[in-house]
N, C-alpha and C. Protein backbone atom coordinates (compact mmCIF):
# COMPACT_ATOMS: atom_id res chain seq x y z
N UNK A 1 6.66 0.17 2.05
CA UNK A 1 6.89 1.28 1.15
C UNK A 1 6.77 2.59 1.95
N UNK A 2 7.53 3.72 1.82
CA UNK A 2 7.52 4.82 2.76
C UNK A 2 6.32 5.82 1.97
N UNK A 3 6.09 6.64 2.76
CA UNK A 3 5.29 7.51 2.76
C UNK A 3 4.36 8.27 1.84
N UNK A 4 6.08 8.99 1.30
CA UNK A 4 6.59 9.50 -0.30
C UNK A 4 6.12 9.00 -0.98
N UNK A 5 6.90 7.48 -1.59
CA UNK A 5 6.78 6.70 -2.52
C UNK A 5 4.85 6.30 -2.87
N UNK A 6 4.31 6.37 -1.43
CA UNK A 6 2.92 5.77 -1.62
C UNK A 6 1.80 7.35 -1.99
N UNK A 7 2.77 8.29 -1.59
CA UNK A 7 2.02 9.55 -2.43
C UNK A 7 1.93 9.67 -3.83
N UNK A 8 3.06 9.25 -3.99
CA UNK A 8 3.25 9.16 -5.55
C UNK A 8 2.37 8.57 -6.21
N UNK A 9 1.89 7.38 -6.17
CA UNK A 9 1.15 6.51 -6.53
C UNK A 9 -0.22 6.65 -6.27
N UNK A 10 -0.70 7.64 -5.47
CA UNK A 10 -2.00 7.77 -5.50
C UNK A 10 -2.63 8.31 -6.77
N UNK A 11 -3.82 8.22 -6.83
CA UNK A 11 -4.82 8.48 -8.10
C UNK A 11 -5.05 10.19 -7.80
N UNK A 12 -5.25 10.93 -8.64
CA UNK A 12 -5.64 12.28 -8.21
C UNK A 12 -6.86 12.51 -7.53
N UNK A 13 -7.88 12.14 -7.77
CA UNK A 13 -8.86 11.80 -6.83
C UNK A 13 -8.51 11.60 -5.30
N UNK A 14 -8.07 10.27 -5.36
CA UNK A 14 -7.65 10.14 -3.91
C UNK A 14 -6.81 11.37 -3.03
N UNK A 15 -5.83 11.86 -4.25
CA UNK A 15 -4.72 12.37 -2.97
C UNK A 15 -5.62 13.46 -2.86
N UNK A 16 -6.59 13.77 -3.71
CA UNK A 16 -7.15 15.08 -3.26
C UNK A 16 -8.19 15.21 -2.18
N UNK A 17 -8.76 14.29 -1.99
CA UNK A 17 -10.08 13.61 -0.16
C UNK A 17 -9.02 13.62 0.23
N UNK A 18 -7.72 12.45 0.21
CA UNK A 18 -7.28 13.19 1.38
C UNK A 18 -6.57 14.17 2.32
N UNK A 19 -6.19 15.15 1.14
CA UNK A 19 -5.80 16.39 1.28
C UNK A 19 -6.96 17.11 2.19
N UNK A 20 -8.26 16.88 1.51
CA UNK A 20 -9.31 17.48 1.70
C UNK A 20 -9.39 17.41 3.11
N UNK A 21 -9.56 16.34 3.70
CA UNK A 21 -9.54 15.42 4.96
C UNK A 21 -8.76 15.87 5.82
N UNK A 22 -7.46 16.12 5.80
CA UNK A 22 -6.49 16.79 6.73
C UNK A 22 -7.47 18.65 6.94
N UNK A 23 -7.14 19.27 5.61
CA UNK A 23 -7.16 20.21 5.63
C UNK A 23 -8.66 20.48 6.17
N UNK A 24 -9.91 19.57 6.59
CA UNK A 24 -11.04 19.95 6.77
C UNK A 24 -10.77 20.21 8.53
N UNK A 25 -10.43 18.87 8.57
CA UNK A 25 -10.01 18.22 10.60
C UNK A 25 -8.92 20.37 11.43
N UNK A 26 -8.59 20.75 10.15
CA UNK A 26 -6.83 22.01 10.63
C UNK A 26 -7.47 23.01 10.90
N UNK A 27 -8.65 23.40 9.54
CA UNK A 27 -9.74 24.34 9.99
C UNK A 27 -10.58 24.61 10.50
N UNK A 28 -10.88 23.50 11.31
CA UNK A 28 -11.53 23.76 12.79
C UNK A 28 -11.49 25.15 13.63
N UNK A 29 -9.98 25.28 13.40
CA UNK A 29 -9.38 25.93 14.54
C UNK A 29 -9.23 27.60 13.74
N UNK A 30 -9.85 27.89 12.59
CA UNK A 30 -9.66 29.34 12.03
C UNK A 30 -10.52 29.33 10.99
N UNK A 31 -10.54 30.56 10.16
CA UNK A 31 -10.83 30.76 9.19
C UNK A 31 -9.94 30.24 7.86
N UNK A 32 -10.78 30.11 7.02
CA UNK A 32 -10.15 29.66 5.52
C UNK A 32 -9.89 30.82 4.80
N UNK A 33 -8.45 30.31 4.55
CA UNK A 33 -7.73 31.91 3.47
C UNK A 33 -7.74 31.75 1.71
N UNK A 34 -8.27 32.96 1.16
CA UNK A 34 -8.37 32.52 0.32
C UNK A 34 -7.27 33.14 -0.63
N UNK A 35 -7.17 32.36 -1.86
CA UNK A 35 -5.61 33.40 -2.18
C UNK A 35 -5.88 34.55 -3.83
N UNK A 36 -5.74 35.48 -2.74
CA UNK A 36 -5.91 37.06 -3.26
C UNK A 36 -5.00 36.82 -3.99
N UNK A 37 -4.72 38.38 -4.97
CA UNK A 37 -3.84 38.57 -6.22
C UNK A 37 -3.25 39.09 -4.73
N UNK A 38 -2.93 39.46 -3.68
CA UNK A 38 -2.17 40.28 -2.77
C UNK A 38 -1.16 38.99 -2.24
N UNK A 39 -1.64 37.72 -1.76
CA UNK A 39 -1.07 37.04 -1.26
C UNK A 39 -0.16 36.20 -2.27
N UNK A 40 -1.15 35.84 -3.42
CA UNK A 40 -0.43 34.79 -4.53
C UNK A 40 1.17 36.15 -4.77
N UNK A 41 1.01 36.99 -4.88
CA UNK A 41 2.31 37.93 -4.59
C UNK A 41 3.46 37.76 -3.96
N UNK A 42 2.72 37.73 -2.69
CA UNK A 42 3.38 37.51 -1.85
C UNK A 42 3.96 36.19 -1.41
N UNK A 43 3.33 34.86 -2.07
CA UNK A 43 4.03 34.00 -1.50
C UNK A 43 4.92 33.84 -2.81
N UNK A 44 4.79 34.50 -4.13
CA UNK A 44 5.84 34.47 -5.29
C UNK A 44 6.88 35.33 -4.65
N UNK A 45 7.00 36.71 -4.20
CA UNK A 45 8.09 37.01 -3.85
C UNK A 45 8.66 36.39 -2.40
N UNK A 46 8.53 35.52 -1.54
CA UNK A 46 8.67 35.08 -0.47
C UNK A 46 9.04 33.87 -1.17
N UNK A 47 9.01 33.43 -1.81
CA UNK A 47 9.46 32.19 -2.51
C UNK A 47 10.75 32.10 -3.91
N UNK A 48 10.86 32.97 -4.07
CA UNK A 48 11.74 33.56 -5.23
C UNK A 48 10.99 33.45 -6.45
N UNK A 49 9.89 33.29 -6.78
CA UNK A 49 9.20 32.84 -7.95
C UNK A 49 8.91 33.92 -8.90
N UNK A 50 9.01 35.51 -8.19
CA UNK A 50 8.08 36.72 -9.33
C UNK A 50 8.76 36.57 -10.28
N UNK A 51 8.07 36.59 -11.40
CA UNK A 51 8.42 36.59 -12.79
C UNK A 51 8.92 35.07 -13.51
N UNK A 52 8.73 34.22 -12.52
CA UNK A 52 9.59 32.53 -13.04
C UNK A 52 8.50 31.81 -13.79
N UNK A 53 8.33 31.10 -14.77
CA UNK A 53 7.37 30.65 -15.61
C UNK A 53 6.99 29.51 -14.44
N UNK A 54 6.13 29.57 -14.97
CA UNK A 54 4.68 28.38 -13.80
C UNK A 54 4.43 27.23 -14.86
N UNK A 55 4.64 26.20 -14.07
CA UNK A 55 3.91 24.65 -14.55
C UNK A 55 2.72 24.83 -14.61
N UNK A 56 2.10 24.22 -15.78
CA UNK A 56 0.56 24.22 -15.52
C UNK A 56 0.35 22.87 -15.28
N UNK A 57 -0.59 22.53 -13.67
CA UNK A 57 -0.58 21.26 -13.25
C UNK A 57 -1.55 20.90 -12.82
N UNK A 58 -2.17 19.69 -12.48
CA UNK A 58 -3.50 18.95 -12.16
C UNK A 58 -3.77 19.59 -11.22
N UNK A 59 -4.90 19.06 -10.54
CA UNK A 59 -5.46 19.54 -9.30
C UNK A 59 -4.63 18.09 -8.49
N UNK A 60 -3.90 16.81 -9.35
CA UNK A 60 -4.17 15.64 -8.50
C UNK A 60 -2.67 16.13 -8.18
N UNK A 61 -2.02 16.45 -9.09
CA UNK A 61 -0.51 17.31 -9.06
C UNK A 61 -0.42 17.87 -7.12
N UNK A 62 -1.16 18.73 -7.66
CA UNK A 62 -0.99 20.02 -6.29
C UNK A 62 -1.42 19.40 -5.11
N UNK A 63 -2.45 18.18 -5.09
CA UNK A 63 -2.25 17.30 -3.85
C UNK A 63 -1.15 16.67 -3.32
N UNK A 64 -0.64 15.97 -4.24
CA UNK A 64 0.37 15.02 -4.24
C UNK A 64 1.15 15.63 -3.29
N UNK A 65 1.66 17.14 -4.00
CA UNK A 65 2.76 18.14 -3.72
C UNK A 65 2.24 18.38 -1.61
N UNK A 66 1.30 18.68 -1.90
CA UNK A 66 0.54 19.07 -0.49
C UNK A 66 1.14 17.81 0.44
N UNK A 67 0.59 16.62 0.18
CA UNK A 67 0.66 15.47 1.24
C UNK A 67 2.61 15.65 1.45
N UNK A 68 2.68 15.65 0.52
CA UNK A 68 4.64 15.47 0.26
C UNK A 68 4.74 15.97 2.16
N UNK A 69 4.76 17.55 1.75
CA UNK A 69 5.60 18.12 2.66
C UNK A 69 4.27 18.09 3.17
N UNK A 70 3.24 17.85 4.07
CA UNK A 70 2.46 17.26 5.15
C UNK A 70 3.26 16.23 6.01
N UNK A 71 3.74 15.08 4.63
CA UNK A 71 4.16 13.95 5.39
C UNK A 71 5.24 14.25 5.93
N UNK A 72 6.12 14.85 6.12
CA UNK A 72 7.30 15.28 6.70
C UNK A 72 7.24 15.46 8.01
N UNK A 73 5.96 15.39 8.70
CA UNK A 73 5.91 15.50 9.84
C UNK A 73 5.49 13.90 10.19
N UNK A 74 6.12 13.30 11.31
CA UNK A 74 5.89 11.73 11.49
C UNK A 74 4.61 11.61 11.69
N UNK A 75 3.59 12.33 12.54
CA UNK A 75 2.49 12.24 13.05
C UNK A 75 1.56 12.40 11.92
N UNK A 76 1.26 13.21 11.54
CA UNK A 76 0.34 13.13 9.67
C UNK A 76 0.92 11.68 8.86
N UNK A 77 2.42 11.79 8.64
CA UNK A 77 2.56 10.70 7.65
C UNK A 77 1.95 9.69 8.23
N UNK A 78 2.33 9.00 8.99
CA UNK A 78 0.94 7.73 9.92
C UNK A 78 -0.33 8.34 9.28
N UNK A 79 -1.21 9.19 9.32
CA UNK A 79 -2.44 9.62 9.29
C UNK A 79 -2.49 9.50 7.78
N UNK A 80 -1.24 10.19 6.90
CA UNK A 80 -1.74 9.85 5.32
C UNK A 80 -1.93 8.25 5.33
N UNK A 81 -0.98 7.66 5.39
CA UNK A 81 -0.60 6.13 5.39
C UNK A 81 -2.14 4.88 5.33
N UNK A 82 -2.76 5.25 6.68
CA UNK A 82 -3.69 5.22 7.10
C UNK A 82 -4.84 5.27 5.85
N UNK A 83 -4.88 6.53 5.57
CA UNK A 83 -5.94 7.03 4.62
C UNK A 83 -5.80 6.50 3.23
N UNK A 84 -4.37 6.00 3.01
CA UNK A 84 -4.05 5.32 1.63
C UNK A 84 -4.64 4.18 1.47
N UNK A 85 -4.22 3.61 3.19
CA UNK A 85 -4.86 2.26 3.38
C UNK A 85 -6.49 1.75 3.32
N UNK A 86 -6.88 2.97 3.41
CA UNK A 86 -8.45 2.75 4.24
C UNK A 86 -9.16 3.90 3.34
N UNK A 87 -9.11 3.53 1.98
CA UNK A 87 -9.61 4.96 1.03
C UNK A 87 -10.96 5.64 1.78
N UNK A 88 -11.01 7.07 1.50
CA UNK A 88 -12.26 7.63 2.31
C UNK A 88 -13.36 7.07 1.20
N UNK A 89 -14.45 6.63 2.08
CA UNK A 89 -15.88 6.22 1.23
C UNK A 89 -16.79 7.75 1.57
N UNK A 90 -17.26 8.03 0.28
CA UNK A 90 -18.51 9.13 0.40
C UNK A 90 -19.21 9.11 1.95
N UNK A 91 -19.75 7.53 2.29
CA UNK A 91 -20.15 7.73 3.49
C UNK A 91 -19.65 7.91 4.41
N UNK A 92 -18.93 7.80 4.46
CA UNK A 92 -17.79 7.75 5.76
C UNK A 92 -17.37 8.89 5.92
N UNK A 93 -17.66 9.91 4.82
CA UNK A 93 -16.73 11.56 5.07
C UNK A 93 -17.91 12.05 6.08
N UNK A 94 -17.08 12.68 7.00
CA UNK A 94 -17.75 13.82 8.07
C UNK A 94 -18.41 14.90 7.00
N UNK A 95 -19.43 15.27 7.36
CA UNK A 95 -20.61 16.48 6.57
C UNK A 95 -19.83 17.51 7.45
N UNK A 96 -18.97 18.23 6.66
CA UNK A 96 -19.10 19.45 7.77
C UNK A 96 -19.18 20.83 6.90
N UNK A 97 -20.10 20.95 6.27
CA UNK A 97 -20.09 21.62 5.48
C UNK A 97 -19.73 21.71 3.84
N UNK A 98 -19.78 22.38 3.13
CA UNK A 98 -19.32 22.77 1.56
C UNK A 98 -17.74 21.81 1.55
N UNK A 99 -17.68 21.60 -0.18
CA UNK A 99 -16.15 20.71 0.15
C UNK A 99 -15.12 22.30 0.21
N UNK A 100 -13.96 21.58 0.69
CA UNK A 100 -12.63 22.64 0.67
C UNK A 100 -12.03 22.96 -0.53
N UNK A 101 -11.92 24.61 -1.18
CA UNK A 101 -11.46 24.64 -2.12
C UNK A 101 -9.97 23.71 -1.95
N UNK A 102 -9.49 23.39 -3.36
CA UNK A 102 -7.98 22.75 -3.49
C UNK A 102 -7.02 24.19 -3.05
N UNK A 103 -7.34 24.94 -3.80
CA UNK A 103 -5.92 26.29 -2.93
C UNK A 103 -6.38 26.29 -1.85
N UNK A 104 -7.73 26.44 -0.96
CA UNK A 104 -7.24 26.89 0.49
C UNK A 104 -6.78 25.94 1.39
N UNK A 105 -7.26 24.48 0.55
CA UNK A 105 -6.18 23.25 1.33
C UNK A 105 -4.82 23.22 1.45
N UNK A 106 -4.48 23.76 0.22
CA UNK A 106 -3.13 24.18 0.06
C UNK A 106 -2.51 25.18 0.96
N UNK A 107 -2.82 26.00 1.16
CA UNK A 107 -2.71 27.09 2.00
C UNK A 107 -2.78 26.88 3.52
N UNK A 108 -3.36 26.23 3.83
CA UNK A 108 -3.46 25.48 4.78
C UNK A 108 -2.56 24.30 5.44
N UNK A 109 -2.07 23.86 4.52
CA UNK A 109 -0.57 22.87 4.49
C UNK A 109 0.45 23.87 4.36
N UNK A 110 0.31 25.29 4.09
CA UNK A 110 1.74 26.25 3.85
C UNK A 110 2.06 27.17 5.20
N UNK A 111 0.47 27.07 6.22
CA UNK A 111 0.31 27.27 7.47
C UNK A 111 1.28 26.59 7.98
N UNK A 112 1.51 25.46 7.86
CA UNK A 112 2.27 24.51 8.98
C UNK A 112 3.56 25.01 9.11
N UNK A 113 4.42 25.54 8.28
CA UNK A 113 5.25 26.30 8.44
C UNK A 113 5.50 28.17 8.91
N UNK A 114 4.75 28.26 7.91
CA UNK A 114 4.27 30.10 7.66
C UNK A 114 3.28 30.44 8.46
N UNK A 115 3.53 31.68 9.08
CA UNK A 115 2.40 32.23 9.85
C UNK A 115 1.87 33.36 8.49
N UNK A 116 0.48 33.18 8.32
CA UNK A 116 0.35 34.56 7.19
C UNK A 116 -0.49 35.55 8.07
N UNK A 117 0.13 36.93 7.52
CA UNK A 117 -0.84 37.93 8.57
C UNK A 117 -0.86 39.37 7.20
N UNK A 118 -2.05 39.74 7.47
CA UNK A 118 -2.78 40.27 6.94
C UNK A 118 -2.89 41.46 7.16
N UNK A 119 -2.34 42.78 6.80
CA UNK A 119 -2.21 44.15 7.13
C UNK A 119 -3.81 44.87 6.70
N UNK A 120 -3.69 45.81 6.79
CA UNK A 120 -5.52 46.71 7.14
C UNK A 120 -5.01 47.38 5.66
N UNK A 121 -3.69 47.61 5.10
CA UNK A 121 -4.26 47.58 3.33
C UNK A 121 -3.92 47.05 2.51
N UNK A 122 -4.45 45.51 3.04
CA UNK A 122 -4.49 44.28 2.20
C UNK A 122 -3.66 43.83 1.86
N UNK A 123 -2.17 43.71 2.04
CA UNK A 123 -1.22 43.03 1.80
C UNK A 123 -0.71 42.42 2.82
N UNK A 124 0.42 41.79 3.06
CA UNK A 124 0.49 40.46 3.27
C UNK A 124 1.65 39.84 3.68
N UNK A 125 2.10 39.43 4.92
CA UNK A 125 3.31 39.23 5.63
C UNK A 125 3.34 37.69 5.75
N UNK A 126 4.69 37.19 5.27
CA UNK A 126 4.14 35.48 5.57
C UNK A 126 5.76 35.66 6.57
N UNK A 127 5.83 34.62 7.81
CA UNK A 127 6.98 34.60 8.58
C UNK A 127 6.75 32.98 9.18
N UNK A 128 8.07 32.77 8.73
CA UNK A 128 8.63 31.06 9.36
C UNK A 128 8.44 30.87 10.56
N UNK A 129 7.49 30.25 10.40
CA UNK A 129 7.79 29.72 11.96
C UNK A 129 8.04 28.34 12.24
N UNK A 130 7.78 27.81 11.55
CA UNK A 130 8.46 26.18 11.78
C UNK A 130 9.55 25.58 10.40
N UNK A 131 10.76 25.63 10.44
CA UNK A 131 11.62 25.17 9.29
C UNK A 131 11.55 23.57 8.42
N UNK A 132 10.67 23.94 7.20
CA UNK A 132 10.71 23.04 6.73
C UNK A 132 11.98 21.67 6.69
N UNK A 133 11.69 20.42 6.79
CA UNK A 133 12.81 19.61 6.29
C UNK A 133 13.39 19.63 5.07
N UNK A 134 12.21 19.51 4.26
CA UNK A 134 13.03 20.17 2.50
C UNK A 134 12.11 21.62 2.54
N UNK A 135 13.36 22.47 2.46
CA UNK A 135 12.59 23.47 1.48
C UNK A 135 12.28 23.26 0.16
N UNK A 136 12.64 22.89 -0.51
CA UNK A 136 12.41 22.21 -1.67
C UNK A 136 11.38 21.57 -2.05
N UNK A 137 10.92 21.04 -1.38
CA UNK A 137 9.49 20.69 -1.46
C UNK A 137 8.12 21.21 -1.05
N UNK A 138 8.55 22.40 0.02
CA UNK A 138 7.91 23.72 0.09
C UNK A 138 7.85 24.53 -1.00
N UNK A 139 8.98 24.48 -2.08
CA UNK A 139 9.14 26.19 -2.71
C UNK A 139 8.61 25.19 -3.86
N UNK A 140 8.48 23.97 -4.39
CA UNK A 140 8.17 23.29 -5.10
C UNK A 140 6.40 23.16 -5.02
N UNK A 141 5.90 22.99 -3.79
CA UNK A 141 4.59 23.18 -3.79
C UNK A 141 4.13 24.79 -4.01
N UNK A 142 4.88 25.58 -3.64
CA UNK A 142 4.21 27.34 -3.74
C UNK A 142 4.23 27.44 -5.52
N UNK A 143 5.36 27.08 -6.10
CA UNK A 143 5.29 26.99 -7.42
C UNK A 143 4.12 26.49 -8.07
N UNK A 144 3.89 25.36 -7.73
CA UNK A 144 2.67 24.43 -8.48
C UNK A 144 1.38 25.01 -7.92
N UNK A 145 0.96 25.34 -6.95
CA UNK A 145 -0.04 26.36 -6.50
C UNK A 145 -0.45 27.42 -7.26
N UNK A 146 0.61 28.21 -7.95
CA UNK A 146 0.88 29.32 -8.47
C UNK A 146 0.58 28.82 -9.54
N UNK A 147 1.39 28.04 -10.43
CA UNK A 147 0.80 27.22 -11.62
C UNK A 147 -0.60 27.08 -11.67
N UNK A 148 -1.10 25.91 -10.71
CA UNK A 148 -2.56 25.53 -10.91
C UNK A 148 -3.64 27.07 -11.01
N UNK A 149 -3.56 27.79 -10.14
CA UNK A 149 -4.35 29.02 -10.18
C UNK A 149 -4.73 29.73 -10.96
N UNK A 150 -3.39 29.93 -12.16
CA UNK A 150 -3.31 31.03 -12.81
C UNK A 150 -4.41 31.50 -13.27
């Protein structure tokens, strides 16, 4: 069964550890962003979304959406695959602190493409740097983000 198909099928719980799980291992390497009324802006107008009515959706929703376009890269999809296979046990999770909010995991999966940078009065530049395979499943996760938050 491919990747996709086995995202689908996860429990919301699950897809959300292992959302959690990626997104804990990414932030190693920075700070966690959190999403301002400046940025949620900004990734609505960077996305075509200002003013478009919002889904209101799970938290297991906005994982799902997350792993989607994660898995698009061959090297993670192995790593979700993996984690589907081998559910995370409480013990087994690395302590590395407080859990990860669900938006800044999210945000964090929108990194992989988007560089976001941060001006001195508070607003907010997002620029491509790696081209999604579906956009569609990018502008589909910024939506449901936007949804879940409101």
């Amino acid at each position: 069964m491919r990747t996709k198909e086995r995202i689908k099928r996860l429990g919301q719980t699950q897809a959300a550890e292992i959302l959690e799980t990626i997104a804990r291992y990414r932030l190693a390497s920075g700070p966690p962003l959190e999403l301002t009324p400046q940025l949620r802006a900004q990734l609505a107008s960077t996305f075509g979304l200002l003013g478009a009515s919002l889904p209101t959706v799970s938290e297991g929703e906005l994982a799902q959406q997350a792993l989607m376009v994660l898995s698009e890269d061959p090297a993670t999809a192995v790593a979700i695959s993996t984690m589907v296979d081998q559910p995370i046990r409480v013990a087994q999770k690395l302590d590395l602190g407080a859990t990860i909010a669900l938006t800044t995991a999210v945000l964090v999966v929108l990194q992989t493409h988007y560089k976001f940078e941060r001006h001195t009065n508070g607003t907010w530049t997002l620029k491509l740097e790696k081209k999604p395979t579906s956009e569609l499943l990018l502008k589909t996760l910024v939506q449901k983000l936007l949804g879940y938050s409101k």
